[in-house]
C-alpha atoms as a PDB file:
ATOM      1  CA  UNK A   1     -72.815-101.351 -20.058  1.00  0.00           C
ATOM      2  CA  UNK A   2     -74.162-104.159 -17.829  1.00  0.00           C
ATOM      3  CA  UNK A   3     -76.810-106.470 -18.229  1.00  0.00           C
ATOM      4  CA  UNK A   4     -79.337-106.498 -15.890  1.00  0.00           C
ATOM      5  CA  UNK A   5     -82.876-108.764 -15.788  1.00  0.00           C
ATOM      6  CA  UNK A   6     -85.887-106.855 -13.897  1.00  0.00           C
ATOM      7  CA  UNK A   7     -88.384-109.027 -12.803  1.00  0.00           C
ATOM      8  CA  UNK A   8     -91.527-107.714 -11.529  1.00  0.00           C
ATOM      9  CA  UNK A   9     -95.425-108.932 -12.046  1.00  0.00           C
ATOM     10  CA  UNK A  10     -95.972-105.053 -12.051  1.00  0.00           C
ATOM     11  CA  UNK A  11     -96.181-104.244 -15.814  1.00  0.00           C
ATOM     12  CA  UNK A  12     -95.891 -99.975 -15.085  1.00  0.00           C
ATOM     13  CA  UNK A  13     -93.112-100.619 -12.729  1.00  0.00           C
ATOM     14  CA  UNK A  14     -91.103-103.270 -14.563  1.00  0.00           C
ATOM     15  CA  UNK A  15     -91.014-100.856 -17.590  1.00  0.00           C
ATOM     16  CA  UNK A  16     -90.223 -97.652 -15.721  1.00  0.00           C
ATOM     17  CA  UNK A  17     -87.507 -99.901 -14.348  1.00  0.00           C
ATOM     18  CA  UNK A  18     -86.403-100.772 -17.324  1.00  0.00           C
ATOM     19  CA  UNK A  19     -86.769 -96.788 -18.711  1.00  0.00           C
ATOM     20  CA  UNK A  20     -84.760 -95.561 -15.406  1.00  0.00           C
ATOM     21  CA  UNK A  21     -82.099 -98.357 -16.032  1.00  0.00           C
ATOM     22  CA  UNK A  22     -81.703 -97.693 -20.152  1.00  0.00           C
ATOM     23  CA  UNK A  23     -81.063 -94.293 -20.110  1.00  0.00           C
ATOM     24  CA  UNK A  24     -78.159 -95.118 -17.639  1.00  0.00           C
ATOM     25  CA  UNK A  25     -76.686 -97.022 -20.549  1.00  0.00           C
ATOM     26  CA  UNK A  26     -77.488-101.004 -19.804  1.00  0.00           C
ATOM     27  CA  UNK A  27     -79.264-103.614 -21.457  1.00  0.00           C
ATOM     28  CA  UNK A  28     -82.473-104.443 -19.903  1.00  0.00           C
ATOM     29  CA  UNK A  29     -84.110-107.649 -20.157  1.00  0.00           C
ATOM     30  CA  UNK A  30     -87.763-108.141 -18.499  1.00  0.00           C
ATOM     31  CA  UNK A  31     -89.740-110.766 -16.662  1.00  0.00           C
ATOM     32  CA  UNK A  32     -92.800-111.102 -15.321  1.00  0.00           C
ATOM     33  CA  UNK A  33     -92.211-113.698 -12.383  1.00  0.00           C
ATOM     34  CA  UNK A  34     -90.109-115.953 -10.934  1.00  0.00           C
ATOM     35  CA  UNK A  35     -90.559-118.813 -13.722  1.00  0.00           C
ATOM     36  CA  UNK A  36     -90.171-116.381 -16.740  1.00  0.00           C
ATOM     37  CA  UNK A  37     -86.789-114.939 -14.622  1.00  0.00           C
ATOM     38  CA  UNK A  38     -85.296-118.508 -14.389  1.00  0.00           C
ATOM     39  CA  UNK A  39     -85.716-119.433 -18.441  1.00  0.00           C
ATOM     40  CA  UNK A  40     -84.190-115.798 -19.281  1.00  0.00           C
ATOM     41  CA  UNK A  41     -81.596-116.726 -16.138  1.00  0.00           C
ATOM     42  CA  UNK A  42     -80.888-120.937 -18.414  1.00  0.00           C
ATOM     43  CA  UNK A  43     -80.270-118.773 -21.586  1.00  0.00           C
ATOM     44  CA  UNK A  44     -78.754-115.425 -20.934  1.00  0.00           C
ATOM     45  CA  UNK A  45     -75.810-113.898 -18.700  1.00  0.00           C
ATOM     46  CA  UNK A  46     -76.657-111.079 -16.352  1.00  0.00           C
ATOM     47  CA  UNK A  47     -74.649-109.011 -14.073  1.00  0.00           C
ATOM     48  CA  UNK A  48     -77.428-108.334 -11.767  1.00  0.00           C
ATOM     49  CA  UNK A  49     -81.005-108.952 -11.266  1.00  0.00           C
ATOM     50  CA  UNK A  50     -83.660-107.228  -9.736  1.00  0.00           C
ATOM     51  CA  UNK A  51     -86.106-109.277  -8.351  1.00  0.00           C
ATOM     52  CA  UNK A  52     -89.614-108.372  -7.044  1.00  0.00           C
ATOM     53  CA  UNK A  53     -90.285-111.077  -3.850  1.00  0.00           C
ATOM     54  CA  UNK A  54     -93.958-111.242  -4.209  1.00  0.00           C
ATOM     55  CA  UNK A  55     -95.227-112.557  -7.811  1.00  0.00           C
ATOM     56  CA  UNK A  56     -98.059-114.969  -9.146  1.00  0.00           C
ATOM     57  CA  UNK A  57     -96.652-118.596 -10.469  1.00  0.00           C
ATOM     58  CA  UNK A  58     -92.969-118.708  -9.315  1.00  0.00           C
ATOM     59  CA  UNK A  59     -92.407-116.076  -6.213  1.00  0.00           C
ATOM     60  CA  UNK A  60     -88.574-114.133  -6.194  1.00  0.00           C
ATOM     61  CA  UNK A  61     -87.898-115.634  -2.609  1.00  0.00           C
ATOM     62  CA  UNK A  62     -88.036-118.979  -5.122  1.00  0.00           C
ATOM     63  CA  UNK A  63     -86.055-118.168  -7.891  1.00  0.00           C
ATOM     64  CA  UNK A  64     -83.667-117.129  -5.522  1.00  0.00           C
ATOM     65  CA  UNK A  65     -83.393-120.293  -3.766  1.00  0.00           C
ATOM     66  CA  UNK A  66     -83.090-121.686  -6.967  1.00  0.00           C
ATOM     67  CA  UNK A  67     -80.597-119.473  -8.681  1.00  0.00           C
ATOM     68  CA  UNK A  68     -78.297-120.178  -5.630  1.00  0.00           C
ATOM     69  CA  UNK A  69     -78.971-124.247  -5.469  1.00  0.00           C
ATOM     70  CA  UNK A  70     -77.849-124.069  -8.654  1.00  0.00           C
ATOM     71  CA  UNK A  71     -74.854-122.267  -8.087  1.00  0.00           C
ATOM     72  CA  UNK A  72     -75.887-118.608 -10.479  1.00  0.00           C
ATOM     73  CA  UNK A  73     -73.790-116.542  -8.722  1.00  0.00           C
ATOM     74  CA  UNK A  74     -74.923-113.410 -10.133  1.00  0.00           C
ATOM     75  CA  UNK A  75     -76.293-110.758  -7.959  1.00  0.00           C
ATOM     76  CA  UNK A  76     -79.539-109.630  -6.782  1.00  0.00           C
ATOM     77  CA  UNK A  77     -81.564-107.032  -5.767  1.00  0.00           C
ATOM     78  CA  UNK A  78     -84.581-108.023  -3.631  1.00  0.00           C
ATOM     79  CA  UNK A  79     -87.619-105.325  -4.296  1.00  0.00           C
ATOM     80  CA  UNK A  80     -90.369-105.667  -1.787  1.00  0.00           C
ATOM     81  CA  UNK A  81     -92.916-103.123   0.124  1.00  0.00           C
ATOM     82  CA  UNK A  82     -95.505-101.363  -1.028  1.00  0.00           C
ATOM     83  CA  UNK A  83     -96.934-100.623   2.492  1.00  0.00           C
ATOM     84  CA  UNK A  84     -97.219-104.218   2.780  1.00  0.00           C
ATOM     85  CA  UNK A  85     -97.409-105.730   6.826  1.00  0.00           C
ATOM     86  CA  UNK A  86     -93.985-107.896   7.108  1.00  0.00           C
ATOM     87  CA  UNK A  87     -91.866-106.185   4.172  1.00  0.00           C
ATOM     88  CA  UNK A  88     -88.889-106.265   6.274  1.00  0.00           C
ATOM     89  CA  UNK A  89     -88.936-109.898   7.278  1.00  0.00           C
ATOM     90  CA  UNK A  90     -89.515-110.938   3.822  1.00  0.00           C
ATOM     91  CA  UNK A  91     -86.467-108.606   2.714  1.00  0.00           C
ATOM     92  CA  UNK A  92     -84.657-110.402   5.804  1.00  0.00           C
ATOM     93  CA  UNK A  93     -85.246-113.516   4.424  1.00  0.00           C
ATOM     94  CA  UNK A  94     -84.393-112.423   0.511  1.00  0.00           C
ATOM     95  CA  UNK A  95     -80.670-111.757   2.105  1.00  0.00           C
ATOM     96  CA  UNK A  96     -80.730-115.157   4.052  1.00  0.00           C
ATOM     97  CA  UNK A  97     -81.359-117.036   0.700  1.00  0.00           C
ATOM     98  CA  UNK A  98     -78.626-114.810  -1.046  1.00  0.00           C
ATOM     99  CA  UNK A  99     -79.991-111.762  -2.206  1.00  0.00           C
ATOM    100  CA  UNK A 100     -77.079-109.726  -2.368  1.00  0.00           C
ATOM    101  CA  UNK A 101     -79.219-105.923  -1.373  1.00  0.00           C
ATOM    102  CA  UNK A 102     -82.205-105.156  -0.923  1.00  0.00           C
ATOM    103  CA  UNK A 103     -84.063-102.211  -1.609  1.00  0.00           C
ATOM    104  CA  UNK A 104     -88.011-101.267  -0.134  1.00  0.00           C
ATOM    105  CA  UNK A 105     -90.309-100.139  -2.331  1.00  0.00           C
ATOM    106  CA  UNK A 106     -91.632 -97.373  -3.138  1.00  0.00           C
ATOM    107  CA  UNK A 107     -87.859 -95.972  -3.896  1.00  0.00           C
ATOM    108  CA  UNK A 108     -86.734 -93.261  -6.455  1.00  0.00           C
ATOM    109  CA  UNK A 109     -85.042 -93.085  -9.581  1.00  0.00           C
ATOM    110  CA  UNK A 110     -82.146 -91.870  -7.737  1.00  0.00           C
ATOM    111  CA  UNK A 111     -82.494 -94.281  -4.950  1.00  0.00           C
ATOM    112  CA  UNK A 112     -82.392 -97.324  -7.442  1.00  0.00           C
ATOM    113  CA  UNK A 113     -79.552 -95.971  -9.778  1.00  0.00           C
ATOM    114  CA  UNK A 114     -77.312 -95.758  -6.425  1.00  0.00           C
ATOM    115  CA  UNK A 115     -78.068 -99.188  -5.467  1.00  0.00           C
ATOM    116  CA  UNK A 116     -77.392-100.718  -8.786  1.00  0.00           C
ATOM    117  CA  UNK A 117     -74.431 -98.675  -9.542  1.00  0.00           C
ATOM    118  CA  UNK A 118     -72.692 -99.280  -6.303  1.00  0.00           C
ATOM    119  CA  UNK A 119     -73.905-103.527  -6.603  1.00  0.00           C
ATOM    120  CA  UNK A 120     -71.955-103.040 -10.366  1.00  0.00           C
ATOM    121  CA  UNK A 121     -69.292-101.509  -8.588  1.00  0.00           C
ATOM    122  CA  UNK A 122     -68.361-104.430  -7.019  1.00  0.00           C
ATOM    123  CA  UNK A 123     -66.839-107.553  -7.592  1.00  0.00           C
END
């Protein structure tokens, strides 16, 4: 079982995330941006986070920047898309700031679970 930290302003998507990810046997802890990811990220360990990129308050590009200035060396997928103009440079740029994947939304289920499974995979 691994513990894993969605973050994603989307309240439907953050718990079908969290659904999808639970009934594959982890612990799932949520939060709603970037700023409620980093106090979870100060008190808890995770083995992986999935971050949205584009939130109110504290964005995931951000928190990633921080998480990595700080030296968290726990991994993360970058979520982004939507149909939004520019998706893939702001995935490019999740990478560059040390997202370790990246993933395009809209995705499935099954799409997710073999992202995250082969990210836990590895060391």
């Amino acid at each position: 079982m691994a513990r894993l930290l969605v973050v994603d302003d989307d309240l439907s998507l953050r718990n079908m995330l969290t659904q999808a990810l639970s009934r594959h046997g982890h612990a799932v802890t949520q939060a709603s941006n970037g700023r409620e990811a980093w106090m979870q990220l100060q008190v808890g360990t995770f083995d992986l986070v999935l971050m949205d990129l584009i939130m109110p308050d504290v964005e995931g590009l951000e928190t990633i920047r921080r998480m990595r200035s700080a030296g968290t060396r726990t991994k993360v997928l970058a979520m982004s898309g939507g149909g939004r103009s520019g998706t893939e440079n702001i995935l490019k740029m999740a990478h560059m700031l040390g997202a370790s994947e990246t993933i395009e939304k809209p995705f499935t289920a099954q799409e997710l679970m073999a992202v995250v499974d082969r990210m836990l995979a590895t060391p």
